[in-house]
N, C-alpha and C. Protein backbone atom coordinates (compact mmCIF):
# COMPACT_ATOMS: atom_id res chain seq x y z
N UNK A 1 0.83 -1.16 0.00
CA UNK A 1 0.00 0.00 0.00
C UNK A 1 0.89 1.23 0.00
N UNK A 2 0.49 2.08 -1.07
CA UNK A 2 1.01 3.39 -1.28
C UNK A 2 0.79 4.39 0.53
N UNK A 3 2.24 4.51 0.96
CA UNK A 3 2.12 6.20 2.31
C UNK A 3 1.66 6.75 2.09
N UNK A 4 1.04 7.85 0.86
CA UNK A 4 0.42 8.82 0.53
C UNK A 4 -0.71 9.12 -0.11
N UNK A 5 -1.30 7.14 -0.26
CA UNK A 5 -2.61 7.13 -0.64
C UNK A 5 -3.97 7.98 -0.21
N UNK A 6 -4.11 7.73 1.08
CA UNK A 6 -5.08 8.28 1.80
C UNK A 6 -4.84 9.86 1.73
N UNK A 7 -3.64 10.63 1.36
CA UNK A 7 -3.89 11.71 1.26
C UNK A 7 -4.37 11.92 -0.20
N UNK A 8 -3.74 11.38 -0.62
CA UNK A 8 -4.50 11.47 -2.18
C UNK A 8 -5.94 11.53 -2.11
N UNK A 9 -6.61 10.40 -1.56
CA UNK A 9 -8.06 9.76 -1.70
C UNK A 9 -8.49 11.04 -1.26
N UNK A 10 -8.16 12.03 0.13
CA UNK A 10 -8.96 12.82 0.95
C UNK A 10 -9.17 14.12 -0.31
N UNK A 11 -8.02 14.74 -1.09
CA UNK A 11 -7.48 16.03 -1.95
C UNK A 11 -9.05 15.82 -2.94
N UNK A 12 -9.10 14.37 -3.47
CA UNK A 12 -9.56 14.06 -4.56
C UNK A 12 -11.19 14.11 -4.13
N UNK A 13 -11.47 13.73 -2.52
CA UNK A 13 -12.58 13.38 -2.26
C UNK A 13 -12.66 15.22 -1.78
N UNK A 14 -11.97 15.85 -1.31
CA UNK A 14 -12.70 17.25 -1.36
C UNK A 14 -12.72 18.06 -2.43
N UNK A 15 -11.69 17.92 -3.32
CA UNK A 15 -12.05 18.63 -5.12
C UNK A 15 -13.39 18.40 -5.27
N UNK A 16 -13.93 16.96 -5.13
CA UNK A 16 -15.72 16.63 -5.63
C UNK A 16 -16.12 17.77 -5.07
N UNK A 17 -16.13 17.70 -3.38
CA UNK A 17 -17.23 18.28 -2.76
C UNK A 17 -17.20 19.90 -3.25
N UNK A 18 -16.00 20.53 -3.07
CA UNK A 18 -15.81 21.89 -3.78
C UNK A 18 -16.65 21.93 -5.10
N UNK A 19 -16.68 21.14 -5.79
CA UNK A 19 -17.23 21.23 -7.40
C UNK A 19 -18.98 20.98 -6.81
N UNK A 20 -18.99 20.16 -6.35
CA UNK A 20 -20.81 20.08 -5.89
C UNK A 20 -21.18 21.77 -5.06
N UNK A 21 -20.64 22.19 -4.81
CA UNK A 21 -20.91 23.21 -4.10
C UNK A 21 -20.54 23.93 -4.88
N UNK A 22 -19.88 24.46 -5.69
CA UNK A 22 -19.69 25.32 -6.94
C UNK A 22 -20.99 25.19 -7.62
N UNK A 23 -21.19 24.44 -8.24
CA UNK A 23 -22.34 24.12 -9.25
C UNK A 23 -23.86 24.51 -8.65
N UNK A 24 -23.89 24.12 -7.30
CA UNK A 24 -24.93 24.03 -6.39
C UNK A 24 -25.55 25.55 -6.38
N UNK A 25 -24.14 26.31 -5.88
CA UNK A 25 -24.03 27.79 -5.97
C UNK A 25 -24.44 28.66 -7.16
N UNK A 26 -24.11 28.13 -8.59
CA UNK A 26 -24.14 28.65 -9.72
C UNK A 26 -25.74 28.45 -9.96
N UNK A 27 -26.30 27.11 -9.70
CA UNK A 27 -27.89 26.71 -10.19
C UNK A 27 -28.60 27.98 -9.21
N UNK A 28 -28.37 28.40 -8.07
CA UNK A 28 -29.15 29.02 -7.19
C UNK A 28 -29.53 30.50 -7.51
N UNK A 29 -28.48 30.54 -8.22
CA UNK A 29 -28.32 32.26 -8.84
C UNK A 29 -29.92 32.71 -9.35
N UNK A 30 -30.39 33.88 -9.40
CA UNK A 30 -31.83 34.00 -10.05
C UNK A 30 -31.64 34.32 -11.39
N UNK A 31 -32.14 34.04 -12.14
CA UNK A 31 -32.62 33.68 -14.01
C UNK A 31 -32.87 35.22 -13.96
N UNK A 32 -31.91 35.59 -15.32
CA UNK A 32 -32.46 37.25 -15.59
C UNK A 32 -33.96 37.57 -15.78
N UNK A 33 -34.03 38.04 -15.95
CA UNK A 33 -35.52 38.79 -15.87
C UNK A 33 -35.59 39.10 -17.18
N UNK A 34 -37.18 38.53 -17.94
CA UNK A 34 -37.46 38.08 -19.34
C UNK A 34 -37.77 39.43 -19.50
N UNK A 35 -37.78 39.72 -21.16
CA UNK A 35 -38.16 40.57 -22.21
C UNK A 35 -39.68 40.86 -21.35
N UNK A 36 -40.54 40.37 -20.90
CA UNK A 36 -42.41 40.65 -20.81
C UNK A 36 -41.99 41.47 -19.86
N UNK A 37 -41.10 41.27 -18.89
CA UNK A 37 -41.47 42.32 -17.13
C UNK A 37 -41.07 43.49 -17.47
N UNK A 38 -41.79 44.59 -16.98
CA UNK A 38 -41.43 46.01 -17.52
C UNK A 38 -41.16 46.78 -16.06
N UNK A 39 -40.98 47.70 -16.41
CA UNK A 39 -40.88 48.35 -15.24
C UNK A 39 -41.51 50.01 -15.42
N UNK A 40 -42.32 49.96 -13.84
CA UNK A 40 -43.46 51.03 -14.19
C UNK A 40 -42.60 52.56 -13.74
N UNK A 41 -42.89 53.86 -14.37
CA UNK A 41 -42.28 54.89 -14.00
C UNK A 41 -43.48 56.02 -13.88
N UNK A 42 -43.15 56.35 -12.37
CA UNK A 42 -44.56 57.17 -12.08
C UNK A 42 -44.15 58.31 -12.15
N UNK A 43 -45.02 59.48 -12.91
CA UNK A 43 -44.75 60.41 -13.32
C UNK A 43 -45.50 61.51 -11.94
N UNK A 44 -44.56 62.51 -11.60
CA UNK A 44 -45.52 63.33 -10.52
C UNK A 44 -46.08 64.35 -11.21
N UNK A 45 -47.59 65.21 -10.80
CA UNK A 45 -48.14 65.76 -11.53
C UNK A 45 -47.79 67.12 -12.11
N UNK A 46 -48.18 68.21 -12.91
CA UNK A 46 -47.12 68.60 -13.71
C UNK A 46 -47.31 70.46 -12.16
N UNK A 47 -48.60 70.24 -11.62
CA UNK A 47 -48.58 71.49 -10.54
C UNK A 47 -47.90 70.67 -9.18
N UNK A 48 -47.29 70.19 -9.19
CA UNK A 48 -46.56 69.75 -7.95
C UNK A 48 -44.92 69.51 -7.86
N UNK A 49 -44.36 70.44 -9.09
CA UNK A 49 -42.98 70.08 -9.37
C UNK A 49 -42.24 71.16 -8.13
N UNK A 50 -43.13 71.66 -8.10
CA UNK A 50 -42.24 72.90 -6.67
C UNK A 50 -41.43 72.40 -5.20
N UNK A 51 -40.76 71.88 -4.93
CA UNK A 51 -40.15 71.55 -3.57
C UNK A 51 -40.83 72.20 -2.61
N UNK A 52 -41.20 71.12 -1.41
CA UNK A 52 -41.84 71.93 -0.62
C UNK A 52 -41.27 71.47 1.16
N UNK A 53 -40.59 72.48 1.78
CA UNK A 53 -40.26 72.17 2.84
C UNK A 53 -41.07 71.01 4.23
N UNK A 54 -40.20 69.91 4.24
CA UNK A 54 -40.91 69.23 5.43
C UNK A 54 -41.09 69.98 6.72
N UNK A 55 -40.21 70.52 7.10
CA UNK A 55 -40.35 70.86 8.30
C UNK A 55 -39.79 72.71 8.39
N UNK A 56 -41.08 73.26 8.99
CA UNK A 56 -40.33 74.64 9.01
C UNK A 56 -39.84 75.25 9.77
N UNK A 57 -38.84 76.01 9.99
CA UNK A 57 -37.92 76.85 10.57
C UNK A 57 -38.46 77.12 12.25
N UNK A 58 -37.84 77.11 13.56
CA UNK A 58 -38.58 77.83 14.30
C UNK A 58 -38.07 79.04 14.52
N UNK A 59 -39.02 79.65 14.82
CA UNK A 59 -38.55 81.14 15.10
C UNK A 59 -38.03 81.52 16.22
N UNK A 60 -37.20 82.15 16.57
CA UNK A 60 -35.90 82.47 17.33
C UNK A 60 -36.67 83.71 18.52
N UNK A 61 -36.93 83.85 19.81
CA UNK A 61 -37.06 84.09 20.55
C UNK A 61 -36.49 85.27 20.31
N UNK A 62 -37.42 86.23 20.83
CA UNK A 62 -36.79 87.57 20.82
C UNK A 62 -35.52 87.11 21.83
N UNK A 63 -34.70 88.26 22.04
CA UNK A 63 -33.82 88.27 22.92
C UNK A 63 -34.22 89.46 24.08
N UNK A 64 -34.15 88.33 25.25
CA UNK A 64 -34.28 89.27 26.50
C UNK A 64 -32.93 90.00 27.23
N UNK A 65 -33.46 90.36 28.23
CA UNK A 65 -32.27 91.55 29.04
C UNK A 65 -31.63 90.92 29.62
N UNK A 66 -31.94 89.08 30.35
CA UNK A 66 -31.29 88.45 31.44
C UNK A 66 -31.00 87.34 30.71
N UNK A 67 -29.53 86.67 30.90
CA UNK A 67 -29.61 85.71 30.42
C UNK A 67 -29.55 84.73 31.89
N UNK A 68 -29.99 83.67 32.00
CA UNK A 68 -30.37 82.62 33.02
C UNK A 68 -29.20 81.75 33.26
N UNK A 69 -28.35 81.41 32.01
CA UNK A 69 -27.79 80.13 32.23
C UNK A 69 -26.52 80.10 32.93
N UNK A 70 -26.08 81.08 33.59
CA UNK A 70 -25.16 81.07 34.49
C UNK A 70 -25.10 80.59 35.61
N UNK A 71 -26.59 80.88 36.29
CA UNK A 71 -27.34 80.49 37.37
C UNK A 71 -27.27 78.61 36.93
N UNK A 72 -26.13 78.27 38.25
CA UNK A 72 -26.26 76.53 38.03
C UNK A 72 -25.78 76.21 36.91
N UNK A 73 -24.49 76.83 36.19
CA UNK A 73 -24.64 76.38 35.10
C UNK A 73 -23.32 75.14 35.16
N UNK A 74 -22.61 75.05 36.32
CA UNK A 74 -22.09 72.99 36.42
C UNK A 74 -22.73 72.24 36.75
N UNK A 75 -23.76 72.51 37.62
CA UNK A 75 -24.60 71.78 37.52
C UNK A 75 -25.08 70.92 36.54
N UNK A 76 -25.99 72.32 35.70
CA UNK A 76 -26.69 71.69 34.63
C UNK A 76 -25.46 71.23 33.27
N UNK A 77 -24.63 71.45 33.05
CA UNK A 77 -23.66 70.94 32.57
C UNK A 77 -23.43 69.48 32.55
N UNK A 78 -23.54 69.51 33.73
CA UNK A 78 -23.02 67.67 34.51
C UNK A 78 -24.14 66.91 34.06
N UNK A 79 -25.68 67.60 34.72
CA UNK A 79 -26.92 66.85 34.26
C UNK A 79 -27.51 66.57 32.88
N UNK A 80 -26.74 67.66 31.82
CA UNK A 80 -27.01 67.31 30.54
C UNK A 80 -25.75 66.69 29.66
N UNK A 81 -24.70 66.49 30.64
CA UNK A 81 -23.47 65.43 29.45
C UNK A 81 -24.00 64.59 29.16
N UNK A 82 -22.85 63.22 28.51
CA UNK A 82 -23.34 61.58 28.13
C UNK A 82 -22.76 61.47 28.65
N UNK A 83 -22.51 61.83 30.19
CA UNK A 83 -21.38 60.70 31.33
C UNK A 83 -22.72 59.49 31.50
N UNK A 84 -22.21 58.77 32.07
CA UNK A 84 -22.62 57.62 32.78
C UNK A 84 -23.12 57.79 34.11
N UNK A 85 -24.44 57.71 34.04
CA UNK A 85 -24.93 58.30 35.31
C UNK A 85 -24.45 58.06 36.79
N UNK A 86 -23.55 56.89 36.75
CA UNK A 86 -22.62 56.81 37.79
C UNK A 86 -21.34 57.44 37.93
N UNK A 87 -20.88 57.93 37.17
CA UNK A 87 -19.99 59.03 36.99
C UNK A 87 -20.58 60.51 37.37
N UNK A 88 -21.91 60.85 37.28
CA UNK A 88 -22.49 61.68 37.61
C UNK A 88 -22.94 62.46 38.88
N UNK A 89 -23.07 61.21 39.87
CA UNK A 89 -23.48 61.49 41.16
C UNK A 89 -22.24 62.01 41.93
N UNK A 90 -21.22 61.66 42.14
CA UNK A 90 -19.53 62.19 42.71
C UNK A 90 -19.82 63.51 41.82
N UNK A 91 -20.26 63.90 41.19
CA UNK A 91 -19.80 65.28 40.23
C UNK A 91 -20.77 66.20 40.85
N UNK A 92 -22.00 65.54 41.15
CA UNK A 92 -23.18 66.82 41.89
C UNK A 92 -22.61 67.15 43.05
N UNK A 93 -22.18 66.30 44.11
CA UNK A 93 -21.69 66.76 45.00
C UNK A 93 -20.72 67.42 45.26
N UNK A 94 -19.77 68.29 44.03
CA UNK A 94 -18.72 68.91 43.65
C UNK A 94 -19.45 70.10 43.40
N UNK A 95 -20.54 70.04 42.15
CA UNK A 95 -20.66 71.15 41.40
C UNK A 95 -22.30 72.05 42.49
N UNK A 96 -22.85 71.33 42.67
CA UNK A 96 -24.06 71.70 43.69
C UNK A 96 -23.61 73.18 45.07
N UNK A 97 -22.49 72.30 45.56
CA UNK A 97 -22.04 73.49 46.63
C UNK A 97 -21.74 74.54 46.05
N UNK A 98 -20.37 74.33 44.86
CA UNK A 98 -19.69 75.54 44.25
C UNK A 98 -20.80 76.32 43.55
N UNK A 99 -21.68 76.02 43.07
CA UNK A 99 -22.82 76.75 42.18
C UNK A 99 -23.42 77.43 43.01
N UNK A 100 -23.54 77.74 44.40
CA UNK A 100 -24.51 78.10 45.76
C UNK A 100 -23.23 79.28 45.81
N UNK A 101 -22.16 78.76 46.08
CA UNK A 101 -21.04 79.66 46.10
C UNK A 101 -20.91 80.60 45.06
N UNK A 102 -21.05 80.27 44.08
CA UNK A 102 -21.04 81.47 43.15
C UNK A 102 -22.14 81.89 42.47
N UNK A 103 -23.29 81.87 42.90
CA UNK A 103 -24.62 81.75 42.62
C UNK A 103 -24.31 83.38 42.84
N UNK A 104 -24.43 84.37 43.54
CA UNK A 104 -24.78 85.77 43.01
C UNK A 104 -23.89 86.32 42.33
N UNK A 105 -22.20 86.07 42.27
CA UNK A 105 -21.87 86.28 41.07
C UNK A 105 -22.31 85.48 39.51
N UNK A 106 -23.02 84.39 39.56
CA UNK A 106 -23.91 83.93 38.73
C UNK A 106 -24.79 85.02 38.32
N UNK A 107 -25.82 85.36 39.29
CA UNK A 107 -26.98 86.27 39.32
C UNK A 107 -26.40 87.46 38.43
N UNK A 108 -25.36 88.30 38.79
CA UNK A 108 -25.16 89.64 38.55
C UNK A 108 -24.23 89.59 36.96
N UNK A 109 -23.81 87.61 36.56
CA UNK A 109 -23.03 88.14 35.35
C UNK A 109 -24.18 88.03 34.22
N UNK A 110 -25.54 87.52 34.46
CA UNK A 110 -26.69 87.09 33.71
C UNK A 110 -26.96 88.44 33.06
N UNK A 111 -26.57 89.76 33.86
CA UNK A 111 -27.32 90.82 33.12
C UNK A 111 -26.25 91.36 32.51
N UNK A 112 -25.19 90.61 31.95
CA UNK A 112 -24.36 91.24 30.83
C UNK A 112 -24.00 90.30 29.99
N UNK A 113 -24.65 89.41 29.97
CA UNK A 113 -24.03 88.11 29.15
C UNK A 113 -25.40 87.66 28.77
């Protein structure tokens, strides 16, 4: 008995299977699409060619005399990041006091900013 038979037999016995699965693959493919199937094209009507906004503009707030967001503004900083809300709680107890602390220089920079 040939040493290198059985490797032979295995090369030869997976070439088949590769080729069955080639072929297998090729039959599965979908068949072009015959001369009869058409394809429909919808025409839009000839008073509706104008673009018309989905969504409209909002209108911009007058501007007032005070601005607010100084007042608390690490706070609200902290409360509106994408930290991880456990990252968050150690940070209120940082920014909560200091914001009390500087809360009327808060107050008094609102009316120039």
């Amino acid at each position: 008995m040939e040493p290198h038979r059985h490797i032979r037999d295995r090369a030869v016995a997976l070439a088949a299977v590769a080729l069955i699965v080639m072929v297998g693959a090729s039959s599965a493919r979908p068949a072009p699409a015959s001369a009869s199937e058409t394809i429909v094209v919808v025409q839009a009507d000839e008073g509706s060619s104008e673009l018309q906004p989905r969504y409209h503009p909002v209108q911009e707030q007058p501007k007032g005399w005070y601005n607010p967001s100084y007042i608390f503004g690490m706070t609200s900083t902290v409360a509106h990041s994408t930290m991880v809300p456990a990252a968050k709680a150690p940070l209120f107890l940082l920014t909560v006091p200091l914001d009390i602390v500087l809360l009327p220089f808060a107050a008094i920079g609102g009316l120039f900013g």
